[in-house]
Protein backbone atom coordinates (compact mmCIF):
# COMPACT_ATOMS: atom_id res chain seq x y z
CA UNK A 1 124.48 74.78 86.60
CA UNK A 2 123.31 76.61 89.30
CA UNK A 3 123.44 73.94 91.56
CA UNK A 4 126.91 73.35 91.09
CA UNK A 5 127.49 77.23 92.10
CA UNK A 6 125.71 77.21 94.80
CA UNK A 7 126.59 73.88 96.41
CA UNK A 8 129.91 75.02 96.22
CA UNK A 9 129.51 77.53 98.59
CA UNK A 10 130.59 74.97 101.23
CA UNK A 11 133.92 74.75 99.73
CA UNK A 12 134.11 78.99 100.09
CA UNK A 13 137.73 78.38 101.47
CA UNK A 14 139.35 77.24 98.28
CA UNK A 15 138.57 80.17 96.28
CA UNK A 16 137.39 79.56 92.84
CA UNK A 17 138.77 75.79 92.94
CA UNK A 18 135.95 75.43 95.04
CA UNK A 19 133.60 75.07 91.07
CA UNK A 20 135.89 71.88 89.71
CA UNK A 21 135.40 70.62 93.04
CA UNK A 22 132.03 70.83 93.28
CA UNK A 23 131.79 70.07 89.50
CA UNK A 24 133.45 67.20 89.97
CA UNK A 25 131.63 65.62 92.90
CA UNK A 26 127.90 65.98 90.99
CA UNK A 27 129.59 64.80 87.81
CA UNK A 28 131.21 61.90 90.25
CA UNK A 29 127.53 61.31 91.41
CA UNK A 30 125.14 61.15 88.35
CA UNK A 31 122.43 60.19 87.94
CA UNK A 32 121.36 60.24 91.41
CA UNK A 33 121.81 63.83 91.37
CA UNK A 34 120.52 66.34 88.98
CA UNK A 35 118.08 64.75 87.44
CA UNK A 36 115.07 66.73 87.73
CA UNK A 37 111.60 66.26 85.67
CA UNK A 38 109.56 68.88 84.84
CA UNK A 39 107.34 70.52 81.97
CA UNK A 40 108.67 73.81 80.12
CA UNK A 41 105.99 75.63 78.42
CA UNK A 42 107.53 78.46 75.70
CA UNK A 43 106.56 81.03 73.30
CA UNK A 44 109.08 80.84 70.32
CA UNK A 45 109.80 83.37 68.13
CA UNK A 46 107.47 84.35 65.36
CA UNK A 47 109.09 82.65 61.70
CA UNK A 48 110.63 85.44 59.15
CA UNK A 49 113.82 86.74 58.66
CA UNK A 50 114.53 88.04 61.87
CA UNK A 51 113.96 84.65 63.54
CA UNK A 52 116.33 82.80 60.74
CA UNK A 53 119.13 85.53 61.10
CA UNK A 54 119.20 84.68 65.23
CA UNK A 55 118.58 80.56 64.40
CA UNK A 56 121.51 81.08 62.25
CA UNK A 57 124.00 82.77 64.50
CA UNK A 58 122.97 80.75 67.84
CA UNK A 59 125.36 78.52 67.85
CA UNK A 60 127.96 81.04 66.95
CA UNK A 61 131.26 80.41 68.96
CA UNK A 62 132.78 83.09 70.95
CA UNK A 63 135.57 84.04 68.25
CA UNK A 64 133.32 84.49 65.35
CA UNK A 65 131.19 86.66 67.92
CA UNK A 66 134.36 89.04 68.14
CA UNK A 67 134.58 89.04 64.28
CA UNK A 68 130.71 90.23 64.28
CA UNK A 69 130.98 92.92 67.02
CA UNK A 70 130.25 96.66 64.98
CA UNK A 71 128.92 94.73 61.60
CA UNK A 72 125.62 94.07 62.32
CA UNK A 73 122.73 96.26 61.35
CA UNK A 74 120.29 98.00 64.04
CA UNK A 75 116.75 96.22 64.37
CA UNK A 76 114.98 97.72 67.13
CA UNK A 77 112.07 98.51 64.94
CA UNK A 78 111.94 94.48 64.28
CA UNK A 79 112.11 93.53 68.06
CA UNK A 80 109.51 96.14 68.87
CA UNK A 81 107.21 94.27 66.55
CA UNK A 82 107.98 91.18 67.82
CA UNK A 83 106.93 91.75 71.21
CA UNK A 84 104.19 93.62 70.84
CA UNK A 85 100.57 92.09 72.07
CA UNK A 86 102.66 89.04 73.99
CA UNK A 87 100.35 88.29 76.96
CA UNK A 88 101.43 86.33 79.71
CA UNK A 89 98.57 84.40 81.84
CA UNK A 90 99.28 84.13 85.58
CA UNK A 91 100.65 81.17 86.58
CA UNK A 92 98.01 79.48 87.33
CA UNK A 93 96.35 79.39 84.30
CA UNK A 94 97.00 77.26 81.27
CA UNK A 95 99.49 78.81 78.72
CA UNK A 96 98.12 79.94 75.28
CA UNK A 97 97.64 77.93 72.09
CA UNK A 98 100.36 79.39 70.32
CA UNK A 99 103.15 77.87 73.08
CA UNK A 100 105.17 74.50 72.92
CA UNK A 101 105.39 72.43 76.04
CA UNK A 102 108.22 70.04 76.62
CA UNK A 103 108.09 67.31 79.75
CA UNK A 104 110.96 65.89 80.28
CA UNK A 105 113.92 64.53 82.94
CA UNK A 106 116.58 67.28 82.45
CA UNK A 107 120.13 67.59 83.49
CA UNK A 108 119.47 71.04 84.11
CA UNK A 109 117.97 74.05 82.60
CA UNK A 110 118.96 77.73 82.00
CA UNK A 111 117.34 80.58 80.46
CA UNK A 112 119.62 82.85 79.36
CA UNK A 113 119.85 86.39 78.16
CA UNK A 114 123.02 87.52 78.70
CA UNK A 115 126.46 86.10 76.33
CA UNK A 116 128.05 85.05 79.55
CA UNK A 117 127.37 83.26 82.63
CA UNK A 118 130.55 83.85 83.90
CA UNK A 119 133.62 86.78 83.22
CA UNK A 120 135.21 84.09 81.47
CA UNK A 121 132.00 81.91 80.56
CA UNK A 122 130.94 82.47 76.83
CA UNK A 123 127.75 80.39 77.26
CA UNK A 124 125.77 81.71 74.45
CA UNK A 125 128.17 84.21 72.53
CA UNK A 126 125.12 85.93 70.32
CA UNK A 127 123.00 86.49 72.93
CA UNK A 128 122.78 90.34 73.46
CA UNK A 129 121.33 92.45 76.15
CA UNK A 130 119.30 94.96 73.93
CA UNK A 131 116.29 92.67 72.37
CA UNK A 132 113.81 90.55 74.16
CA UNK A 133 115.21 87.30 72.99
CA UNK A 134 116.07 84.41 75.27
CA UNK A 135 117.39 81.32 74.92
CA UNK A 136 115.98 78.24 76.62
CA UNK A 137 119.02 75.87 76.97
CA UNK A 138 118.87 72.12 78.40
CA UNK A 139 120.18 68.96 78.27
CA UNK A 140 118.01 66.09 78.22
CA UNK A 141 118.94 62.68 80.43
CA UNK A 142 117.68 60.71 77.59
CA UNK A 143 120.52 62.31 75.35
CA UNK A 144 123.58 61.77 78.29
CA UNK A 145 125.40 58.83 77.05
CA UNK A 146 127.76 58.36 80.85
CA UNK A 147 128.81 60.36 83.53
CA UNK A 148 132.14 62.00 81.30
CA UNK A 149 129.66 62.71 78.34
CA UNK A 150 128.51 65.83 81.21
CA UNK A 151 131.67 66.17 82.56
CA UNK A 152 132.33 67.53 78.49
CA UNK A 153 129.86 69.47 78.38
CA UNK A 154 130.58 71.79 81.53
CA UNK A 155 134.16 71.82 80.87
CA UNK A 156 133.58 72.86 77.49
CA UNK A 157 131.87 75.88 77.94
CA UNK A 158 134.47 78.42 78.35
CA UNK A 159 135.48 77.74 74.69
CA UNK A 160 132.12 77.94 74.24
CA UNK A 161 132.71 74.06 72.53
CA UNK A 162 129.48 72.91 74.24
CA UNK A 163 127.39 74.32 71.30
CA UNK A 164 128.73 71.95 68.98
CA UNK A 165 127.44 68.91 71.43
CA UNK A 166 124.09 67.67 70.15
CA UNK A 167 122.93 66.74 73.90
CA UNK A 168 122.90 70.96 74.32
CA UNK A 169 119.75 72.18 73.17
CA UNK A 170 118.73 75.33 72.91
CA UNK A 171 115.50 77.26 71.67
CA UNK A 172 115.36 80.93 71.14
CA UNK A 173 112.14 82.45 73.04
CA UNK A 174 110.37 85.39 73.83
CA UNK A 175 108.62 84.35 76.88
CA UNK A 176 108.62 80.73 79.13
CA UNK A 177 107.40 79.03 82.36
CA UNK A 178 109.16 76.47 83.84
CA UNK A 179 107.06 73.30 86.01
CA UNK A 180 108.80 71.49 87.89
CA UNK A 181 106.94 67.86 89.32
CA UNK A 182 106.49 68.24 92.97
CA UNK A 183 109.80 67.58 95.10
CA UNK A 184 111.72 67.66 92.10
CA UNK A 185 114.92 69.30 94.05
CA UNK A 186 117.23 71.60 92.48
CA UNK A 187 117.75 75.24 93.05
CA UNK A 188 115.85 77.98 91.14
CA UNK A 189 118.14 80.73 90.90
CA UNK A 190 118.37 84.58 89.68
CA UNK A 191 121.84 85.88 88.04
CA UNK A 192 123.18 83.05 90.43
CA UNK A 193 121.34 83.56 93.71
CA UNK A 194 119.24 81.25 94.92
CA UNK A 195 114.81 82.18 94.69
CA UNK A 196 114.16 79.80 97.26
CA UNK A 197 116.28 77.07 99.82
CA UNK A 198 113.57 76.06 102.84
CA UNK A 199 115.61 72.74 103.13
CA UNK A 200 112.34 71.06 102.25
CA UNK A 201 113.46 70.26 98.58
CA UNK A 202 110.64 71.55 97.14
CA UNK A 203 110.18 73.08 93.51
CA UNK A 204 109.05 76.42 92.59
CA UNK A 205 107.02 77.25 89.19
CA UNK A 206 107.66 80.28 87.22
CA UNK A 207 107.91 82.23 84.38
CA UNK A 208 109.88 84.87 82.01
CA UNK A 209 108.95 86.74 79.82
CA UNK A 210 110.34 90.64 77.76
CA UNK A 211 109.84 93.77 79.81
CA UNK A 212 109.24 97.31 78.96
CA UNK A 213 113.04 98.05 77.99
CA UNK A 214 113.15 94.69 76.09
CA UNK A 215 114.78 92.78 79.03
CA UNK A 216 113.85 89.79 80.51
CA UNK A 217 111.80 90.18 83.61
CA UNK A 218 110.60 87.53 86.03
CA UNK A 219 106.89 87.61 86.19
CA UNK A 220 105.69 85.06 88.71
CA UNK A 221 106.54 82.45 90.69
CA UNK A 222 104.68 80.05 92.62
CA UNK A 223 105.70 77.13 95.42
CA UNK A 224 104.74 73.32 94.49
C-alpha cells in the first residue's frame, strides 16, 4: 500500500495517474516484489458485547456506514474500560502472554484507525476516530491465487468491495508490534510518509498502541 504511494513519487508529473501507474507496475511484477516476511505480535480486544458489536460491523461497506451515521449509541464509558491497565513492553522485550503472534510472508500490512486511507478511499468504513480500536489488515501470499487476484483487491477498495475478498484479513486490536525479518524491504510509513528510506533496504520494528485521548500513538521503533 504504502509502497505503491510512495514509489510513485517518481511519476510526480502525471498527477494522480501517477497511483494506477505505479499500481500497475508492482501488480505487473509480483511476486518478486512485495513480498515481505515478518512476525506481527497483537493484543485483541477483550470478548463481550462491545467486541461482537465492532466484529459485527467490520466488514460493513461504505453505504451501510452512511445509513449508520447518528444511530449509534455513545460508549465511551466501554472504551475507557477497555483500555485501561494495557501495558506495552519496550521493544525489546518479549510481548505479554495475553498477545497473538502471526509469522508470515505478507503482501502488505496496514494498521488502520481512520475509515479512509484516501478522500475517496473507504478502506475500513466503521473504523472511527474516537475509540482506541485498530484494525490490523493484511493479505497473506499463501492466500494470493495470481497476479490479477491483487490487482482486485486494490482496485476494489474505493467501493470498499475488498472486504468481501477472503484473502483481506483483518483483526480488530488495541495495541500491536510489527517484526519484520532482517532486509525484508518495504517502506514503514506514517499517514503516508515514509519512517525510514537509507537506501539500505533495511526493516524497522515497531509498535502501536491507544494514547491518552484514545488515539493511536506510535510508541517505539527500532532498526533491524
Amino acid at each position: 500500500m504504502t509502497t505503491k504511494y510512495i514509489g510513485s513519487e517518481r511519476f510526480r508529473f502525471l498527477g494522480m495517474a501517477r497511483l494506477h501507474l505505479e499500481a500497475f507496475l508492482r501488480v505487473a511484477f509480483l511476486p518478486y516484489v512485495a513480498r515481505y516476511k515478518a512476525r506481527i505480535s497483537y493484543l485483541p480486544l477483550p470478548e463481550g458485547r462491545l467486541r461482537d458489536k465492532i466484529m459485527e460491523k467490520m466488514r460493513m461497506r461504505v453505504e451501510e456506514r452512511r445509513e449508520e451515521i447518528g444511530k449509534e449509541e455513545e460508549e465511551s464509558e466501554d472504551f475507557d474500560e477497555m483500555i485501561k491497565g494495557i501495558e506495552i513492553p519496550p521493544l525489546g522485550q518479549p510481548v505479554p502472554s495475553n498477545w497473538k503472534t502471526i509469522e508470515e510472508e505478507f503482501c502488505f500490512v496496514h494498521i488502520a484507525a481512520l475509515s479512509h486511507i484516501g478522500s475517496d478511499l473507504p478502506y475500513i468504513p466503521s473504523a472511527k476516530l474516537d475509540n482506541p480500536v485498530l484494525f490490523l489488515t493484511f493479505v497473506r501470499w499463501q492466500k494470493i491465487f495470481h497476479r490479477l487476484h491483487m490487482a482486485k483487491i486494490l482496485l476494489s477498495i474505493d467501493t470498499s468491495a475488498h472486504l468481501n475478498d477472503p484473502a483481506f484479513e483483518i483483526i480488530p486490536i488495541l495495541a500491536c508490534r510489527v517484526n519484520p525479518e532482517k532486509d525484508a524491504g518495504g517502506w514503514l510509513a506514517l499517514d503516508g510518509e515514509a519512517v525510514i528510506n537509507d537506501g539500505k533496504n533495511s526493516s524497522m520494528s515497531f509498535q502501536v498502541g491507544p494514547g491518552k485521548n484514545k488515539n493511536a500513538t506510535i510508541i517505539g521503533r527500532q532498526r533491524r
